[in-house]
Protein backbone atom coordinates (compact mmCIF):
# COMPACT_ATOMS: atom_id res chain seq x y z
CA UNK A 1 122.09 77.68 -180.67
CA UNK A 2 120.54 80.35 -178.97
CA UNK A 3 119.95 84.08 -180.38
CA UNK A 4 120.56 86.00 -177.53
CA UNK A 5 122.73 85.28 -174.84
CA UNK A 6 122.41 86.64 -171.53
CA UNK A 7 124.44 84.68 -168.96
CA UNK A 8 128.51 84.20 -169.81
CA UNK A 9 131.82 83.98 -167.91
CA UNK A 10 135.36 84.69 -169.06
CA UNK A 11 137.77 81.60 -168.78
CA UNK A 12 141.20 82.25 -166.72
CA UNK A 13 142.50 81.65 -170.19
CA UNK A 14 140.80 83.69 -172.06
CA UNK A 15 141.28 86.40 -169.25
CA UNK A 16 145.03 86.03 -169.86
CA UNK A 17 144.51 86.01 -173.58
CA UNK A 18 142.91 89.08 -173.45
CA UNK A 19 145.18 90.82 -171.46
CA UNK A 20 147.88 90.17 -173.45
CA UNK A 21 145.80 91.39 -177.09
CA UNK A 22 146.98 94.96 -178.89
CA UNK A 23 144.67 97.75 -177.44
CA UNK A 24 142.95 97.96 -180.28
CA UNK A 25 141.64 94.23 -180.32
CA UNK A 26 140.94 94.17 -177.22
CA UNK A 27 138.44 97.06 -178.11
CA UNK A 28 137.34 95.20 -181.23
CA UNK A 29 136.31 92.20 -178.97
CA UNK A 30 134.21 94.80 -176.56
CA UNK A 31 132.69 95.77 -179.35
CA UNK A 32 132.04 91.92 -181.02
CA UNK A 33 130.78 91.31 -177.93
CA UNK A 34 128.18 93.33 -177.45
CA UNK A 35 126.89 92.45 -181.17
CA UNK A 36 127.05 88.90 -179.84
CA UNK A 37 125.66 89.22 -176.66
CA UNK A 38 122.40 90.86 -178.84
CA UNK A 39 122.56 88.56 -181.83
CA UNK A 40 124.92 85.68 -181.54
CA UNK A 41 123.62 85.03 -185.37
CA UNK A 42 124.96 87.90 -186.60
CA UNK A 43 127.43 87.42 -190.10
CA UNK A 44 129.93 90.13 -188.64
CA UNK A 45 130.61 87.50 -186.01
CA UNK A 46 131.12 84.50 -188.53
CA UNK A 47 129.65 81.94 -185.81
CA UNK A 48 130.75 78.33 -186.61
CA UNK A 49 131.15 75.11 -184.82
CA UNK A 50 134.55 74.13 -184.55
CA UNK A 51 135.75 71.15 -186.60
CA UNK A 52 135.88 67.93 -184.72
CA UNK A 53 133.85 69.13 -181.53
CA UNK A 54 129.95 68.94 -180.39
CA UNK A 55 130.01 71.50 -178.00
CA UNK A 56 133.14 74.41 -179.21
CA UNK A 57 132.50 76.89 -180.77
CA UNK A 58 134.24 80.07 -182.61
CA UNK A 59 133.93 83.52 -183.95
CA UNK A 60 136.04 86.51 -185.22
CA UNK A 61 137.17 89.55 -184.02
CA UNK A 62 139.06 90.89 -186.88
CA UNK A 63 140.10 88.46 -189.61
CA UNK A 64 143.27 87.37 -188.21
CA UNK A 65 141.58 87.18 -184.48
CA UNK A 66 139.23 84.84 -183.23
CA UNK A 67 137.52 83.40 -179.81
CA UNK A 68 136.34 80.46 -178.79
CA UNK A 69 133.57 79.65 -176.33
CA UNK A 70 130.82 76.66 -175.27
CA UNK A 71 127.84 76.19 -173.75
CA UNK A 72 127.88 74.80 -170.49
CA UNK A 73 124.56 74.04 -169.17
CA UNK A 74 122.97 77.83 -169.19
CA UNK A 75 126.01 79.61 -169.38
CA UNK A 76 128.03 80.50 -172.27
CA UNK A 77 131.72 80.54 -171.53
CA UNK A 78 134.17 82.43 -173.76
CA UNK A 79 137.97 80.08 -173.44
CA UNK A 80 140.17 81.56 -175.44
CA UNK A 81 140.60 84.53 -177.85
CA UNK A 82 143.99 85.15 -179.91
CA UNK A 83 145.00 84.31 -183.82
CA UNK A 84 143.96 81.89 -185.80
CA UNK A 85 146.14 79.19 -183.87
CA UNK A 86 144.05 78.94 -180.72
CA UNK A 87 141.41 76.78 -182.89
CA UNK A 88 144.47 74.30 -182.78
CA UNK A 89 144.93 74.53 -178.99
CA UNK A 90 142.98 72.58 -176.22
């Protein structure tokens, strides 16, 4: 996985998802992301693979929120963000 990431995209879903977040995490992901987007390694983020996939990942906002991206080719791209449930989601 890579340490820095510096291409990305935001899935329709996700840009949904986001919309529809409490103020306050949606300002807890701007701030997750730019910690990700300079070290996608860091333990704030708690990076891991998700169970069952190659290529999904996902990573916390807050404990109870979470967001879940892939790499496709050179770009990362972020598909959903919400509670714990999304892992269980498509």
């Amino acid at each position: 996985m890579a340490k820095k990431v510096t291409v990305y995209q935001f899935s329709k879903r996700f840009k949904k998802e986001y919309n529809n977040l409490p103020k306050e995490i949606q300002k807890a992901f701007d701030q997750k992301l730019q910690l990700f987007l300079k070290d996608i390694s860091h333990p704030s983020l708690r990076i891991k693979r998700i169970q069952g996939t190659k290529n999904r990942w996902e990573g916390s906002v807050t404990m109870k929120y979470r967001f879940t991206f892939e790499f496709s080719e050179n770009t990362l791209i972020f598909r959903a963000i919400g509670t714990h449930g999304i892992l269980n989601q498509k």
